[in-house]
PDB file of N, CA and C in Angstrom:
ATOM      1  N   UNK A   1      61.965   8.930  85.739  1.00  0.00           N
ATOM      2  CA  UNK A   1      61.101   9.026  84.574  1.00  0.00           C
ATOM      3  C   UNK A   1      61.622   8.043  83.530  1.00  0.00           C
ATOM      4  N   UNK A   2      60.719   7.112  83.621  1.00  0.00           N
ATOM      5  CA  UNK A   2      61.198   6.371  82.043  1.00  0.00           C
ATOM      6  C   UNK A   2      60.877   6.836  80.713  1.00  0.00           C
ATOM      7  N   UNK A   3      61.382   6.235  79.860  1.00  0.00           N
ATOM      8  CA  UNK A   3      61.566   6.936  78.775  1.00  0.00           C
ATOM      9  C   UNK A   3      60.247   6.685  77.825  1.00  0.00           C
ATOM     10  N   UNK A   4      59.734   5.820  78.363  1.00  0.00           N
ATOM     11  CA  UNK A   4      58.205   6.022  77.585  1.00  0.00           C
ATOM     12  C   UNK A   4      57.430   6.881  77.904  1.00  0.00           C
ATOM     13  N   UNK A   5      57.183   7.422  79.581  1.00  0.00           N
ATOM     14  CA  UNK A   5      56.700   8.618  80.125  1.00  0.00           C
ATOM     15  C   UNK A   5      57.733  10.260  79.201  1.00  0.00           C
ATOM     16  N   UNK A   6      58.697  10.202  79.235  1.00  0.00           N
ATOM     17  CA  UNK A   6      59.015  11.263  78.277  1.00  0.00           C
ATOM     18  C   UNK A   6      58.854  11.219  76.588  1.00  0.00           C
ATOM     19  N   UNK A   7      58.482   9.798  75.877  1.00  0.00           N
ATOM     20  CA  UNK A   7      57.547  10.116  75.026  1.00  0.00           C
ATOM     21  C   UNK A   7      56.570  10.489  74.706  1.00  0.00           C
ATOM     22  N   UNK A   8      55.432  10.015  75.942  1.00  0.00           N
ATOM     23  CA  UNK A   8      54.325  10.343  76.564  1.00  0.00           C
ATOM     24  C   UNK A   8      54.334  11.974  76.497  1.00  0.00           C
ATOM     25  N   UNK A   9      55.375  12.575  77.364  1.00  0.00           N
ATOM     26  CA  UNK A   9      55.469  13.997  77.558  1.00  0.00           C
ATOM     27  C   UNK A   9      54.977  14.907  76.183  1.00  0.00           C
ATOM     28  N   UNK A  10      56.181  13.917  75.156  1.00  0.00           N
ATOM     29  CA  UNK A  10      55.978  15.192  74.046  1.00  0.00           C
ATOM     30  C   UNK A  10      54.471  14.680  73.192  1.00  0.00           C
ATOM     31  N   UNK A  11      53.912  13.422  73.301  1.00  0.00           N
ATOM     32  CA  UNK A  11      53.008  13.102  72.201  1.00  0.00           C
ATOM     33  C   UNK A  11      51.701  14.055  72.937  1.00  0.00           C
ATOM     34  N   UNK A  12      51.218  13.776  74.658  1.00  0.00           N
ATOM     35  CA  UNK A  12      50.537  13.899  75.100  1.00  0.00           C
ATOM     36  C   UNK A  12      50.397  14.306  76.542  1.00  0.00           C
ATOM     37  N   UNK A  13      50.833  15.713  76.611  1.00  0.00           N
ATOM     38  CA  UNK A  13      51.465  16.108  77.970  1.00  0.00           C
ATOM     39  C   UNK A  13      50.331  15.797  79.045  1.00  0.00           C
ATOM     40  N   UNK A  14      48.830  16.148  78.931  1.00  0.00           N
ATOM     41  CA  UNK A  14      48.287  16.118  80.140  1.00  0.00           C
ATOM     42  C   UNK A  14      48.136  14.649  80.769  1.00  0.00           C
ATOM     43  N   UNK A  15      48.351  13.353  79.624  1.00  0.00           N
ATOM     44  CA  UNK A  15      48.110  11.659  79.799  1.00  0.00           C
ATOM     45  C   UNK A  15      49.297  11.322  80.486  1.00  0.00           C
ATOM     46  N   UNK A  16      50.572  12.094  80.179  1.00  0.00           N
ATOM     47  CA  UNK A  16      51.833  12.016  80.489  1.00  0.00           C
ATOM     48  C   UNK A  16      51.651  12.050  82.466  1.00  0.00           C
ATOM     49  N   UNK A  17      51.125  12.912  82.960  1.00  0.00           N
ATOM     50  CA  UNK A  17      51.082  13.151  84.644  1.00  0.00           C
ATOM     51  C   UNK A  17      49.426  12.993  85.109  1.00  0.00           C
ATOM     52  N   UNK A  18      48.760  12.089  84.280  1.00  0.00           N
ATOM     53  CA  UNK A  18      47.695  11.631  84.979  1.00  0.00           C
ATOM     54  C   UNK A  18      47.582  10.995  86.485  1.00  0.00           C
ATOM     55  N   UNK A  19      48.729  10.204  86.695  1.00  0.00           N
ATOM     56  CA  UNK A  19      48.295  10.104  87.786  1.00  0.00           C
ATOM     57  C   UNK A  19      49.317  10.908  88.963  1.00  0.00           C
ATOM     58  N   UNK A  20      49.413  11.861  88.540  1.00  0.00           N
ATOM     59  CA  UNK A  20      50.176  13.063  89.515  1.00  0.00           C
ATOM     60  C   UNK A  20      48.849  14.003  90.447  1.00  0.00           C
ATOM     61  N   UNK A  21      47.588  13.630  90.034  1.00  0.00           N
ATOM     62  CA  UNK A  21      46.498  14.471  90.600  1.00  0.00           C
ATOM     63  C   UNK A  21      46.028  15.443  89.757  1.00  0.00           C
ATOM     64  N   UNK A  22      44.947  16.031  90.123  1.00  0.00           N
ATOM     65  CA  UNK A  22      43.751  16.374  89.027  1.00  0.00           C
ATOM     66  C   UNK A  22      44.482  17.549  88.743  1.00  0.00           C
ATOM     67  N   UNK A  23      44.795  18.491  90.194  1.00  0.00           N
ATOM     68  CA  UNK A  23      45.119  19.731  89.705  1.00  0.00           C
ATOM     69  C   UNK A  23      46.592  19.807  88.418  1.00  0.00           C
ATOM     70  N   UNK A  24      47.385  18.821  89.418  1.00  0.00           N
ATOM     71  CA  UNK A  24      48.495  18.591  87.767  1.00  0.00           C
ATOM     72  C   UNK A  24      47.961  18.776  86.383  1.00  0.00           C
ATOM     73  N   UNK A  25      47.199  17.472  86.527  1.00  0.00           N
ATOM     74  CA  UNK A  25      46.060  17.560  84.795  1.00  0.00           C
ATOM     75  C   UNK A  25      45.380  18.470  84.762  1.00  0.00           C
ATOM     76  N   UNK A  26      44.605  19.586  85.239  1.00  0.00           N
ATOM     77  CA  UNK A  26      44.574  20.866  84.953  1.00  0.00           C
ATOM     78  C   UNK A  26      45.629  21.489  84.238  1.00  0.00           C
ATOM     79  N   UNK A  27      46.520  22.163  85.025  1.00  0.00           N
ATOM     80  CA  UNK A  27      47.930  23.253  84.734  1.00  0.00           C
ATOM     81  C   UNK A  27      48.243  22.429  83.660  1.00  0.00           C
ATOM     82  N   UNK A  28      48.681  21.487  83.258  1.00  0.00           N
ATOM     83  CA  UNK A  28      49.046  20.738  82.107  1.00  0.00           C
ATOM     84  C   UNK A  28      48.158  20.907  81.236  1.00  0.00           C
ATOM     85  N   UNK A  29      47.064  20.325  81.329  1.00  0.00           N
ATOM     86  CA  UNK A  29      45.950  20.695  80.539  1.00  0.00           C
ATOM     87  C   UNK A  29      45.864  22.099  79.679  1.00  0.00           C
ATOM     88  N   UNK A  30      46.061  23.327  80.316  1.00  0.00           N
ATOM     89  CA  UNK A  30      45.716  24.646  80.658  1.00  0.00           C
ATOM     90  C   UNK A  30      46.807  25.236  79.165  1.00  0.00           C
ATOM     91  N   UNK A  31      47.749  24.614  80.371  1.00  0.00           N
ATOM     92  CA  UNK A  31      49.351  25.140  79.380  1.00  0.00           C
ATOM     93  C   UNK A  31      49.266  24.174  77.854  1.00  0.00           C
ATOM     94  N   UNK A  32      48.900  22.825  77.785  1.00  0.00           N
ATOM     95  CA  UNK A  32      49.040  22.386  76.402  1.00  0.00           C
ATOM     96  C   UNK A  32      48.006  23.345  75.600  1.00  0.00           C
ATOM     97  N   UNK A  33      46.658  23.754  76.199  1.00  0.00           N
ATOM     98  CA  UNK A  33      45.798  24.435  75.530  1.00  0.00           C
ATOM     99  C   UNK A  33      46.658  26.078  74.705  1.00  0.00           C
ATOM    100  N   UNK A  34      46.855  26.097  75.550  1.00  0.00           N
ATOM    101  CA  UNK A  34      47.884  28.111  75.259  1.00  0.00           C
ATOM    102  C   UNK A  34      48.551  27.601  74.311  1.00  0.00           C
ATOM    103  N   UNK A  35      49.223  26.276  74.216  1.00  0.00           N
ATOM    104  CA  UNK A  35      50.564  26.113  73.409  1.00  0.00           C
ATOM    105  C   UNK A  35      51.052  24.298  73.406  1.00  0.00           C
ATOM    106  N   UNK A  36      51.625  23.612  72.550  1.00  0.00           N
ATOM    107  CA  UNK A  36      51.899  22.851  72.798  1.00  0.00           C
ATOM    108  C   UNK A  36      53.310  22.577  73.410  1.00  0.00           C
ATOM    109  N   UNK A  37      53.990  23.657  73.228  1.00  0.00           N
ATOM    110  CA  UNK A  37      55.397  23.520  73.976  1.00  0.00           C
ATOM    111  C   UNK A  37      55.608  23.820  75.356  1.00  0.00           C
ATOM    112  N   UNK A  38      54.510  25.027  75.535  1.00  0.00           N
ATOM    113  CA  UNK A  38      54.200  25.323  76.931  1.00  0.00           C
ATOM    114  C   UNK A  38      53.702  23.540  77.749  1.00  0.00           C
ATOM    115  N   UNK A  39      53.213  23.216  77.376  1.00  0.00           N
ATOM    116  CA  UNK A  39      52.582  21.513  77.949  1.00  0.00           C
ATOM    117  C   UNK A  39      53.451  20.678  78.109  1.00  0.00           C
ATOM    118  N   UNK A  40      54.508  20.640  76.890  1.00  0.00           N
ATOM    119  CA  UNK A  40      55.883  19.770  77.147  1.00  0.00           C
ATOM    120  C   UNK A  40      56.687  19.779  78.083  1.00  0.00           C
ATOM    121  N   UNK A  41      56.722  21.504  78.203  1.00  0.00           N
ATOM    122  CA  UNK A  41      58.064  21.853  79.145  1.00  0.00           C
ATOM    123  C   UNK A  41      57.223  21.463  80.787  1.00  0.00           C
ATOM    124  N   UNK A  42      55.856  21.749  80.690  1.00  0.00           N
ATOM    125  CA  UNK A  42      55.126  21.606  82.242  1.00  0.00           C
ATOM    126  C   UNK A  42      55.038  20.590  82.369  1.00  0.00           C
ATOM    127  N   UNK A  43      54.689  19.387  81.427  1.00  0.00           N
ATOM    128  CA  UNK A  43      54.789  18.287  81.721  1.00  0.00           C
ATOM    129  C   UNK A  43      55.816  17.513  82.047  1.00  0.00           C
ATOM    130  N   UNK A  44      57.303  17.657  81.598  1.00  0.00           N
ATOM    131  CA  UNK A  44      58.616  17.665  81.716  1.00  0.00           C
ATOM    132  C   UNK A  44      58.867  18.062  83.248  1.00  0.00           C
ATOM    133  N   UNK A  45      58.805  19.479  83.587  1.00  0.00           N
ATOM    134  CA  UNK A  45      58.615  20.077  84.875  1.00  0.00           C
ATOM    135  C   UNK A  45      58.200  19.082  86.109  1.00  0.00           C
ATOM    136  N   UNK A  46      57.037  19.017  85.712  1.00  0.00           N
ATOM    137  CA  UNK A  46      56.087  18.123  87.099  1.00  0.00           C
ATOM    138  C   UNK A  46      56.858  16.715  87.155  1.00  0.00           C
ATOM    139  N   UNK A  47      57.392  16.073  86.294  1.00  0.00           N
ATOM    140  CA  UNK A  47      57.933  14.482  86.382  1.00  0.00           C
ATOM    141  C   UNK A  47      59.227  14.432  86.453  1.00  0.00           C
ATOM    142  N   UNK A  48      59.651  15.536  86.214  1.00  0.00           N
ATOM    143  CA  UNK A  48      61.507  15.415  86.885  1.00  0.00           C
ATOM    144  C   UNK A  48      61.445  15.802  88.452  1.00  0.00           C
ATOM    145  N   UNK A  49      60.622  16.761  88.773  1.00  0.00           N
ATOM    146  CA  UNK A  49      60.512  17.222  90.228  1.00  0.00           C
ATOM    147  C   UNK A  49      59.827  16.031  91.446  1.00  0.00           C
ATOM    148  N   UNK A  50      58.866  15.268  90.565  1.00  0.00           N
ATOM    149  CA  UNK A  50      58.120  14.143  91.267  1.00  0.00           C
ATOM    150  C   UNK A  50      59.155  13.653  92.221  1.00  0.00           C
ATOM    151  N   UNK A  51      58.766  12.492  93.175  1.00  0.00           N
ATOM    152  CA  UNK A  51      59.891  11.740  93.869  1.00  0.00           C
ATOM    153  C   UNK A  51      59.378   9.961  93.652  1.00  0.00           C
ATOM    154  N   UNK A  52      60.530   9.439  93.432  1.00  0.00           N
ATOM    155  CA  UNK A  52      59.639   8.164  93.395  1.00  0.00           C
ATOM    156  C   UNK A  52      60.397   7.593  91.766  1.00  0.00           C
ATOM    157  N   UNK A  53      59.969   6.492  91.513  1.00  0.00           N
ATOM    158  CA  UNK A  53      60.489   6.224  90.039  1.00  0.00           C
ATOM    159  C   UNK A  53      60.098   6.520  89.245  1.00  0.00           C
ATOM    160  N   UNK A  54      58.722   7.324  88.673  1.00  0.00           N
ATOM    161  CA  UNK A  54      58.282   7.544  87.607  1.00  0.00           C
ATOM    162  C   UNK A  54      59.028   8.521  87.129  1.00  0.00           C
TER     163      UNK A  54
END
């Protein structure tokens, strides 16, 4: 994860794992809606677990 994708995370969690697949941008989506910290931490979640360089 570069560090513009974890700025990304906190400005704009669901833009942050766009291209992780729709359902990602859902649950991200879902969770920034409930909360904005809930979105950070899921968005955080999904891009440390990813494989690959992003």
């Amino acid at each position: 994860m570069t560090i513009w994708r974890g700025v990304l995370c906190v400005l704009l969690p669901p833009l942050a794992v766009w291209d992780k697949g729709c359902g990602t941008v859902l649950i991200v989506l879902v969770l920034t809606l409930l909360g904005w910290v809930p979105g950070i931490i899921g968005a955080l979640v999904v891009l440390t677990r990813s494989p690959g360089p992003n």
